[in-house]
PDB file of N, CA and C in Angstrom:
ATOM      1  N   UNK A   1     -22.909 -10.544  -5.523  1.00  0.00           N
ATOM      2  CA  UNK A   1     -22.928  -9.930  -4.211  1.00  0.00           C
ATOM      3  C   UNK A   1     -21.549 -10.102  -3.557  1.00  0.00           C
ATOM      4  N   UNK A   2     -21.149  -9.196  -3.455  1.00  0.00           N
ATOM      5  CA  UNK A   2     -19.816  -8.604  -2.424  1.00  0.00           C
ATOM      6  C   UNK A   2     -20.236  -9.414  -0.921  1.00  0.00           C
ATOM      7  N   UNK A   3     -19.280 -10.143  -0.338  1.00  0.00           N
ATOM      8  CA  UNK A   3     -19.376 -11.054   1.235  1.00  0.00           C
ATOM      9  C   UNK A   3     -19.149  -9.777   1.616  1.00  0.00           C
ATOM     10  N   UNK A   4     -19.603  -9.115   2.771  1.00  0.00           N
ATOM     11  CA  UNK A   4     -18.858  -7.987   4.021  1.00  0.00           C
ATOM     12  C   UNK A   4     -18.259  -9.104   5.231  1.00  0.00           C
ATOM     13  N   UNK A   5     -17.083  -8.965   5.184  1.00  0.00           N
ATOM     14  CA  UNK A   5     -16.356  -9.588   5.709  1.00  0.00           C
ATOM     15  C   UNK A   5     -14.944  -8.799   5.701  1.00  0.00           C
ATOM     16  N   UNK A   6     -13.869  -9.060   7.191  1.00  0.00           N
ATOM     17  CA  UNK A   6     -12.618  -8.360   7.082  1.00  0.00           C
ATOM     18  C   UNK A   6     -11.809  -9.332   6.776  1.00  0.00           C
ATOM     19  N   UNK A   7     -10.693  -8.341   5.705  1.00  0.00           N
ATOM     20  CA  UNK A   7      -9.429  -9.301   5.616  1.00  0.00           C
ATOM     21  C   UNK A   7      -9.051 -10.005   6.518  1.00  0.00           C
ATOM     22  N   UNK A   8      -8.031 -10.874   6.220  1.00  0.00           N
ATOM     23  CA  UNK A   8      -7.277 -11.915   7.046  1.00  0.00           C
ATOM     24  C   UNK A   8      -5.821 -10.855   6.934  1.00  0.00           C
ATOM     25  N   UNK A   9      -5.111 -10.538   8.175  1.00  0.00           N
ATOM     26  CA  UNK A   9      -4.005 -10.272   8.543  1.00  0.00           C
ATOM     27  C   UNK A   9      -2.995  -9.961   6.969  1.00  0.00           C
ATOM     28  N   UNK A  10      -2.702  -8.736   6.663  1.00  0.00           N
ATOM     29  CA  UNK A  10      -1.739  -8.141   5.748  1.00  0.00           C
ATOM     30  C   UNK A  10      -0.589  -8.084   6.050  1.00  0.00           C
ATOM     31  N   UNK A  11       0.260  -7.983   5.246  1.00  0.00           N
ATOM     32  CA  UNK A  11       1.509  -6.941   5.537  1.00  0.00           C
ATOM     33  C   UNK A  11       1.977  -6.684   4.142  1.00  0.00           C
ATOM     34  N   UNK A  12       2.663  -5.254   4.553  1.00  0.00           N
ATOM     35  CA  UNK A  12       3.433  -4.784   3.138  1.00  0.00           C
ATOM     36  C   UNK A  12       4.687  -4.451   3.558  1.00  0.00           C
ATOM     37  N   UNK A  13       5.451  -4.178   2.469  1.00  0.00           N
ATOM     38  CA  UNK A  13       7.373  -4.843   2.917  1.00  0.00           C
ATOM     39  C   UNK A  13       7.810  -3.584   1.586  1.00  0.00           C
ATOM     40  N   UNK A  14       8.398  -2.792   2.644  1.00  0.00           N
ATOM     41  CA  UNK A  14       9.312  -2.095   1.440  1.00  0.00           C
ATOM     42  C   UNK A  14      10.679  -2.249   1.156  1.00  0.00           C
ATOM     43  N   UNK A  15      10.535  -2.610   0.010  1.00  0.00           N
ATOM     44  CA  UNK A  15      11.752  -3.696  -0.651  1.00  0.00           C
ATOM     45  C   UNK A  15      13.006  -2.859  -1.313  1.00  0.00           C
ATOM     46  N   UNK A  16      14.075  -2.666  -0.311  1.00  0.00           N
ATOM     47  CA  UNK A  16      15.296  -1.968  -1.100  1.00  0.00           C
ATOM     48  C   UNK A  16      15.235  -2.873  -3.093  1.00  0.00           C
ATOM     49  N   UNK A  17      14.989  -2.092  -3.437  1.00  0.00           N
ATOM     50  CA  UNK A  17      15.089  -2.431  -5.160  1.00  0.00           C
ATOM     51  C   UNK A  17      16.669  -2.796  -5.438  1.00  0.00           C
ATOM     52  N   UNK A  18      17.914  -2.781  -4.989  1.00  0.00           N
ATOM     53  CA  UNK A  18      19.007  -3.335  -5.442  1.00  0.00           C
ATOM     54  C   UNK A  18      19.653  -4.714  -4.959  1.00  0.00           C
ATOM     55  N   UNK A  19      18.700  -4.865  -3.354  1.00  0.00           N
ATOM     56  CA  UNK A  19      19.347  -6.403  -2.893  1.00  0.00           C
ATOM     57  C   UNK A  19      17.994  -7.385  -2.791  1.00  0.00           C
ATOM     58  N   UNK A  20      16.719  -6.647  -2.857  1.00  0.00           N
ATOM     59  CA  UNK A  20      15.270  -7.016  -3.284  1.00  0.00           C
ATOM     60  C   UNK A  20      15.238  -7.538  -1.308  1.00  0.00           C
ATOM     61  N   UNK A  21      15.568  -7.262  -0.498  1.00  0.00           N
ATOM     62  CA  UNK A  21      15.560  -7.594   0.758  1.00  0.00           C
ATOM     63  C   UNK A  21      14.426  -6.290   1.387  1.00  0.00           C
ATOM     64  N   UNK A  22      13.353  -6.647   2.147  1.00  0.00           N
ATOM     65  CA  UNK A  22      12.561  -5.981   2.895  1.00  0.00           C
ATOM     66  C   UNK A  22      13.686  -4.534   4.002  1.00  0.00           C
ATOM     67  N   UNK A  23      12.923  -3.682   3.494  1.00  0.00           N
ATOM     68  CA  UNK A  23      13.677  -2.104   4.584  1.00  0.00           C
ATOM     69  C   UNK A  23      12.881  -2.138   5.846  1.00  0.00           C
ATOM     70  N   UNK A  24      11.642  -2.060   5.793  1.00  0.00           N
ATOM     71  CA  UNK A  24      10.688  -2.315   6.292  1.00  0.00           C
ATOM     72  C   UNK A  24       9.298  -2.535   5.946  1.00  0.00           C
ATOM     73  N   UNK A  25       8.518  -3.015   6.936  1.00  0.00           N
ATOM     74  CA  UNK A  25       7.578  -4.621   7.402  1.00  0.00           C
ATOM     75  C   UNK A  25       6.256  -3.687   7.925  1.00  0.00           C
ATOM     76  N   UNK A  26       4.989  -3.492   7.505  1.00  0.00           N
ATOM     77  CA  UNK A  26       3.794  -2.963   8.345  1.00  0.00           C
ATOM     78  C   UNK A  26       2.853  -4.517   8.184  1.00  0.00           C
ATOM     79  N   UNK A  27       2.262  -4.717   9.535  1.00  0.00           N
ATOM     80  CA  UNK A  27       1.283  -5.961   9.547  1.00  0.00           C
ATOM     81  C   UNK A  27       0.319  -4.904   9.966  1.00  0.00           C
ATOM     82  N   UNK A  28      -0.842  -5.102   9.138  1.00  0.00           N
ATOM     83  CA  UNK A  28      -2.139  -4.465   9.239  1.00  0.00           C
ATOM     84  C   UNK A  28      -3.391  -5.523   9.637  1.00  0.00           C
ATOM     85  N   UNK A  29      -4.245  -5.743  10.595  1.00  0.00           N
ATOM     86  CA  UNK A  29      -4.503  -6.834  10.961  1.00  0.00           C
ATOM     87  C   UNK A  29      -5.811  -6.766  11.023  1.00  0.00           C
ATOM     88  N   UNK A  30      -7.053  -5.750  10.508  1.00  0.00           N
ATOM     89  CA  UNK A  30      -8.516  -5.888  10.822  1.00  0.00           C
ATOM     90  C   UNK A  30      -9.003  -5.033   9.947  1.00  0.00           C
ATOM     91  N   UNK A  31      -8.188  -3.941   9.060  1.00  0.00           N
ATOM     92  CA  UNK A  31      -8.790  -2.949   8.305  1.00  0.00           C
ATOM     93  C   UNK A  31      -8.519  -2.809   6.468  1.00  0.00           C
ATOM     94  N   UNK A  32      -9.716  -2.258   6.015  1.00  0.00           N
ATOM     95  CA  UNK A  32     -10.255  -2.722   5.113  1.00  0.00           C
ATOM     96  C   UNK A  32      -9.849  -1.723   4.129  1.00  0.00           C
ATOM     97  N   UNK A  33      -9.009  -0.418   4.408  1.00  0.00           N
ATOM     98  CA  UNK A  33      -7.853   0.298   3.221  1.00  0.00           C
ATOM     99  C   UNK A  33      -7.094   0.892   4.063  1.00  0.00           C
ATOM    100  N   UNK A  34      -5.699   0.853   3.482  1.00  0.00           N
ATOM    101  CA  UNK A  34      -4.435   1.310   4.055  1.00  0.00           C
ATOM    102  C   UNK A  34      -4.073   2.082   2.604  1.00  0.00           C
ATOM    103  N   UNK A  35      -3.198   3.213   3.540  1.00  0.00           N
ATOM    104  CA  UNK A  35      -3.196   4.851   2.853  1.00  0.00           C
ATOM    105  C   UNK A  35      -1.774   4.622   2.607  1.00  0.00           C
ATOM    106  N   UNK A  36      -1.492   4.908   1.431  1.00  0.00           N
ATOM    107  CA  UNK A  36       0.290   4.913   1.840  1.00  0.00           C
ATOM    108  C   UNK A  36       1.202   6.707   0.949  1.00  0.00           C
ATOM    109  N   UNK A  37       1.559   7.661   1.998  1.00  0.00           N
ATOM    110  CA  UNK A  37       2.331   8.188   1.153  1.00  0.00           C
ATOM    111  C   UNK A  37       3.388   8.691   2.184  1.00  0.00           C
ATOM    112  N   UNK A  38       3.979   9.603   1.913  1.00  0.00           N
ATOM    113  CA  UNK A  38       4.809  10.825   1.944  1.00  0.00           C
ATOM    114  C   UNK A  38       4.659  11.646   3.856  1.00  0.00           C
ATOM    115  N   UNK A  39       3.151  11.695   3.392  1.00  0.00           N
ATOM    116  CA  UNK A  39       2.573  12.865   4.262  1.00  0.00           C
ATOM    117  C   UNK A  39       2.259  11.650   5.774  1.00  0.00           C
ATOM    118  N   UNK A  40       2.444  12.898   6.745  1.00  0.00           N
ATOM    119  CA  UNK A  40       2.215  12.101   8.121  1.00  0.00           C
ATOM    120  C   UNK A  40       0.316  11.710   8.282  1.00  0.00           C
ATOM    121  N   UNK A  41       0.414  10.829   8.671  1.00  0.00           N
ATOM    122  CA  UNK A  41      -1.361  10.663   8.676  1.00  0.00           C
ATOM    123  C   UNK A  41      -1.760   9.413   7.671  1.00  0.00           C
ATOM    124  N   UNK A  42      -0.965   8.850   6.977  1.00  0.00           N
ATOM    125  CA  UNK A  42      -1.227   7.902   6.353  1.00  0.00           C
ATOM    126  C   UNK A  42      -0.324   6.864   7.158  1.00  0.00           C
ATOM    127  N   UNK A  43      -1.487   5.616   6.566  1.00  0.00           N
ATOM    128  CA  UNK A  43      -0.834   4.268   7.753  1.00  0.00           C
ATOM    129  C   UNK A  43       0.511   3.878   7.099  1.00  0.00           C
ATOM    130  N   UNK A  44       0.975   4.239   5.929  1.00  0.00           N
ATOM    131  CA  UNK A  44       2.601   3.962   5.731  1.00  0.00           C
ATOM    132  C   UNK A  44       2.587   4.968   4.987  1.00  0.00           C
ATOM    133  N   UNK A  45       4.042   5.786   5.966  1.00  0.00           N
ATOM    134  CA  UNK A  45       4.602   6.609   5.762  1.00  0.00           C
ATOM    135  C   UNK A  45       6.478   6.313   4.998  1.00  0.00           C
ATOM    136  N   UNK A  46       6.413   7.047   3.441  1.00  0.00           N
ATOM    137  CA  UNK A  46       7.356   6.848   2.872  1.00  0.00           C
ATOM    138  C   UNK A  46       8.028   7.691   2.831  1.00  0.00           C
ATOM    139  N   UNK A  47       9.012   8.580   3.833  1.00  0.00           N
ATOM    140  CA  UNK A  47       9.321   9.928   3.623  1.00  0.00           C
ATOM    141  C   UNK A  47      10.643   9.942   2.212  1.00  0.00           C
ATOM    142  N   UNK A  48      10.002   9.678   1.266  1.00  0.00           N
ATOM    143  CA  UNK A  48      10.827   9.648  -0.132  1.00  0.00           C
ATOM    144  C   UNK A  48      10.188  10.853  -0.888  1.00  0.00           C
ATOM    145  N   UNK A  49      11.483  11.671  -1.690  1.00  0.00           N
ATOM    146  CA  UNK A  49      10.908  12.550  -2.557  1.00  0.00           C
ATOM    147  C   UNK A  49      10.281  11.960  -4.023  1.00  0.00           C
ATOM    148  N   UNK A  50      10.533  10.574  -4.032  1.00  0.00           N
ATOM    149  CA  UNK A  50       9.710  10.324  -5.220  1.00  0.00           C
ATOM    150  C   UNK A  50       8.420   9.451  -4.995  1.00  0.00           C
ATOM    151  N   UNK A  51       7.405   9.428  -3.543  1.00  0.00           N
ATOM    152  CA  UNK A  51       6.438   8.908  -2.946  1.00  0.00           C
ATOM    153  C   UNK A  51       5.556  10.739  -3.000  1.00  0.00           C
ATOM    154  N   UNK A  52       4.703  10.356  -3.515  1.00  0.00           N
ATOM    155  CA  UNK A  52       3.616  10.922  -3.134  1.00  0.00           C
ATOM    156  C   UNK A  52       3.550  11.711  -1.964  1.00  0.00           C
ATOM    157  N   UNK A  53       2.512  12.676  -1.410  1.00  0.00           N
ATOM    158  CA  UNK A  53       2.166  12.812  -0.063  1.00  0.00           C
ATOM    159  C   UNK A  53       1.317  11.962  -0.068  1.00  0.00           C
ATOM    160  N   UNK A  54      -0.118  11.669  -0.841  1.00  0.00           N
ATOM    161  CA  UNK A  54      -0.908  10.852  -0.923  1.00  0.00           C
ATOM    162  C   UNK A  54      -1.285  10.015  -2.140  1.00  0.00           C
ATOM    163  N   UNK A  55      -0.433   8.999  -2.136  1.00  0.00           N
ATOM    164  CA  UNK A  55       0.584   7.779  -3.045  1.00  0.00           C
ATOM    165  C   UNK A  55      -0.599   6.863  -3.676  1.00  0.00           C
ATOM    166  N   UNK A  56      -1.287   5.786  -2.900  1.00  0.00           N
ATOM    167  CA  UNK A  56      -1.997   5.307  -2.894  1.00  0.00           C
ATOM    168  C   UNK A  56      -3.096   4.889  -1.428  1.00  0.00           C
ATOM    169  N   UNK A  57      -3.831   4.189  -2.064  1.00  0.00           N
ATOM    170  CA  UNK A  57      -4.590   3.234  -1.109  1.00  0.00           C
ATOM    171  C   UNK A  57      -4.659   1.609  -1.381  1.00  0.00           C
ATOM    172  N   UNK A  58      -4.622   1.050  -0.780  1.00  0.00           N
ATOM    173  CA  UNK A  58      -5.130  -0.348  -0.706  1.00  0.00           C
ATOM    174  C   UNK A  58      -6.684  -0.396  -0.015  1.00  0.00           C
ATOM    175  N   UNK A  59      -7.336  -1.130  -0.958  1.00  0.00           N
ATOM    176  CA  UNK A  59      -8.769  -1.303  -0.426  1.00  0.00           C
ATOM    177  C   UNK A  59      -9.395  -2.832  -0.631  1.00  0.00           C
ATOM    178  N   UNK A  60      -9.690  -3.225   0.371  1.00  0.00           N
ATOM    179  CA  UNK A  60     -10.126  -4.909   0.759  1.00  0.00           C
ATOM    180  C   UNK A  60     -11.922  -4.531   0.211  1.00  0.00           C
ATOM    181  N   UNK A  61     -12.442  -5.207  -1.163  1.00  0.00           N
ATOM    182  CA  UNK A  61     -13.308  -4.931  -1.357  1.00  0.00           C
ATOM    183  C   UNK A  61     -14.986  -6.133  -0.793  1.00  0.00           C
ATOM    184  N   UNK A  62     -13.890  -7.000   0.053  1.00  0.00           N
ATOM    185  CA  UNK A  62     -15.008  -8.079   0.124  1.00  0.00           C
ATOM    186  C   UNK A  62     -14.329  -9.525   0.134  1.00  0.00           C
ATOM    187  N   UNK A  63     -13.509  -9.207  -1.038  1.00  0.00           N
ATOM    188  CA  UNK A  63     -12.962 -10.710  -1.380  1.00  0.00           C
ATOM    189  C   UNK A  63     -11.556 -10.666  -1.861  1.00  0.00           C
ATOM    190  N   UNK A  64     -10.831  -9.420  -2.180  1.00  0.00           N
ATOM    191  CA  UNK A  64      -9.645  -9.047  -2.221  1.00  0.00           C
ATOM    192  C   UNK A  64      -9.156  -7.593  -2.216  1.00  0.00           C
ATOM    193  N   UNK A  65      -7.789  -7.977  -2.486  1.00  0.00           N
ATOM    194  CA  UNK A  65      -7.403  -6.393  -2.183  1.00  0.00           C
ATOM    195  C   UNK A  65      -6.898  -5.987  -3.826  1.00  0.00           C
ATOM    196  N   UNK A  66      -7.600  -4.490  -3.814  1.00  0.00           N
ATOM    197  CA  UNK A  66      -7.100  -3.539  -4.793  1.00  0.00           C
ATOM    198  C   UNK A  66      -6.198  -2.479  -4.530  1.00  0.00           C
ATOM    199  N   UNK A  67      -5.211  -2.305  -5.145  1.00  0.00           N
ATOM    200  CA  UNK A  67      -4.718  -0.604  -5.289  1.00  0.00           C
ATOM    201  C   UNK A  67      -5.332   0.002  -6.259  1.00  0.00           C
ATOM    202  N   UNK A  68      -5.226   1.116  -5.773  1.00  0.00           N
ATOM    203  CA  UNK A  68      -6.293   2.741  -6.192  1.00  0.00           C
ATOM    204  C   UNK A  68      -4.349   3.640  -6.051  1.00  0.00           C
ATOM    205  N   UNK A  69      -4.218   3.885  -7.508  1.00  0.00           N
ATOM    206  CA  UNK A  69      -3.644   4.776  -7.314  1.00  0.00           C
ATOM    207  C   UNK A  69      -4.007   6.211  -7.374  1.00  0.00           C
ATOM    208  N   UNK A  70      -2.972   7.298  -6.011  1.00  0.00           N
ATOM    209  CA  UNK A  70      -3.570   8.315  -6.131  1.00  0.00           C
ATOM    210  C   UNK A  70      -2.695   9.536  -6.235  1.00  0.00           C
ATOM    211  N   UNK A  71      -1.623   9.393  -6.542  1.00  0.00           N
ATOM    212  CA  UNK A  71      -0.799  10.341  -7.316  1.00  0.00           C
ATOM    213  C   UNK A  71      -0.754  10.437  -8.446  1.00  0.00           C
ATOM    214  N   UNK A  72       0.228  11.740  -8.753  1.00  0.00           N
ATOM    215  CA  UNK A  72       0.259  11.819 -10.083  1.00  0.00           C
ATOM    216  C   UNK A  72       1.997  11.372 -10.624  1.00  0.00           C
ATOM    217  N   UNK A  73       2.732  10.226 -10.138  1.00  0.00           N
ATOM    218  CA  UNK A  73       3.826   9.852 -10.201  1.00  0.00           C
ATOM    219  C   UNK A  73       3.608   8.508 -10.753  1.00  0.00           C
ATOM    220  N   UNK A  74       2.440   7.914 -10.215  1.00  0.00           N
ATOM    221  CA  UNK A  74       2.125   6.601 -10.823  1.00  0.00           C
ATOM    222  C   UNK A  74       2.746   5.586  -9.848  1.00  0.00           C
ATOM    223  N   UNK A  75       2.359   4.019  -9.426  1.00  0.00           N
ATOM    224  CA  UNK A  75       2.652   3.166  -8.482  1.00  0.00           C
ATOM    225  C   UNK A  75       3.157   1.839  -9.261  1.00  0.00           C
ATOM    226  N   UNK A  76       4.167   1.456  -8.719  1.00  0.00           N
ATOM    227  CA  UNK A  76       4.635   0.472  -9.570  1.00  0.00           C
ATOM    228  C   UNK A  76       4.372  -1.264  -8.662  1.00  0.00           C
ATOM    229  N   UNK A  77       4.481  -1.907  -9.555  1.00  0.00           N
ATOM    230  CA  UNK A  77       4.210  -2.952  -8.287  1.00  0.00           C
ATOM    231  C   UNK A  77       4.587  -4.332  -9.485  1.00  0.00           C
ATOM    232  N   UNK A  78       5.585  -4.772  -8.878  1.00  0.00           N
ATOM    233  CA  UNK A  78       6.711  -5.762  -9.912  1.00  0.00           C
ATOM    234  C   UNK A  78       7.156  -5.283 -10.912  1.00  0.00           C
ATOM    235  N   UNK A  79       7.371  -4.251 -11.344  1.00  0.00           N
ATOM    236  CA  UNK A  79       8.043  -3.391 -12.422  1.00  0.00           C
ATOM    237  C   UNK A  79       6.779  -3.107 -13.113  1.00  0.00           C
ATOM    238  N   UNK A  80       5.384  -3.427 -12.750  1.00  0.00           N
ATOM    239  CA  UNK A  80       4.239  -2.441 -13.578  1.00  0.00           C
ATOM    240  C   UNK A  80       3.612  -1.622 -13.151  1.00  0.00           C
ATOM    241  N   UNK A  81       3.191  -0.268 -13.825  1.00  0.00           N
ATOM    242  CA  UNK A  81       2.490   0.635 -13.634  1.00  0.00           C
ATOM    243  C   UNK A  81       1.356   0.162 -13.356  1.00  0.00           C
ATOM    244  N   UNK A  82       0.926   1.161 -12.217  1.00  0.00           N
ATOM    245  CA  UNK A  82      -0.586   0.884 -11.910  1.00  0.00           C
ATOM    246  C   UNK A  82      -1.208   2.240 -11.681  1.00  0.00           C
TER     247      UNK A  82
END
């Protein structure tokens, strides 16, 4: 059995890839999937031509968080495909 319960306070950090230093910082603080692409309307917006319009999701299933990828570019996350 899945707890229903909300995360504890997130954040995601988009990380210039050549000095590995945060570009920018979203703290997400009560909700249970964050949208991330391209397109306006998602809670992080990447206006990059190699981001998706609709990139991924993050989804808090109970007891942790998953990515759901949802392009067709593929999501990387420490140099692996996901």
């Amino acid at each position: 059995m899945i707890p229903n319960r909300l995360p504890e306070p997130v954040s995601l950090h988009l990380v210039n890839p050549d000095t590995g230093h945060p570009i920018q910082t979203w703290l997400f603080e009560a909700q249970k999937s964050v949208r991330i692409g391209r397109a306006e309307g998602n809670d992080v917006v990447i206006s990059d031509p190699s981001v998706s319009r609709f990139h991924a999701e993050l989804q808090f299933n109970g007891t942790e968080w998953e990515l759901v990828n949802l392009g067709k570019i593929g999501t990387l996350i420490s140099s692996h495909s996901v």
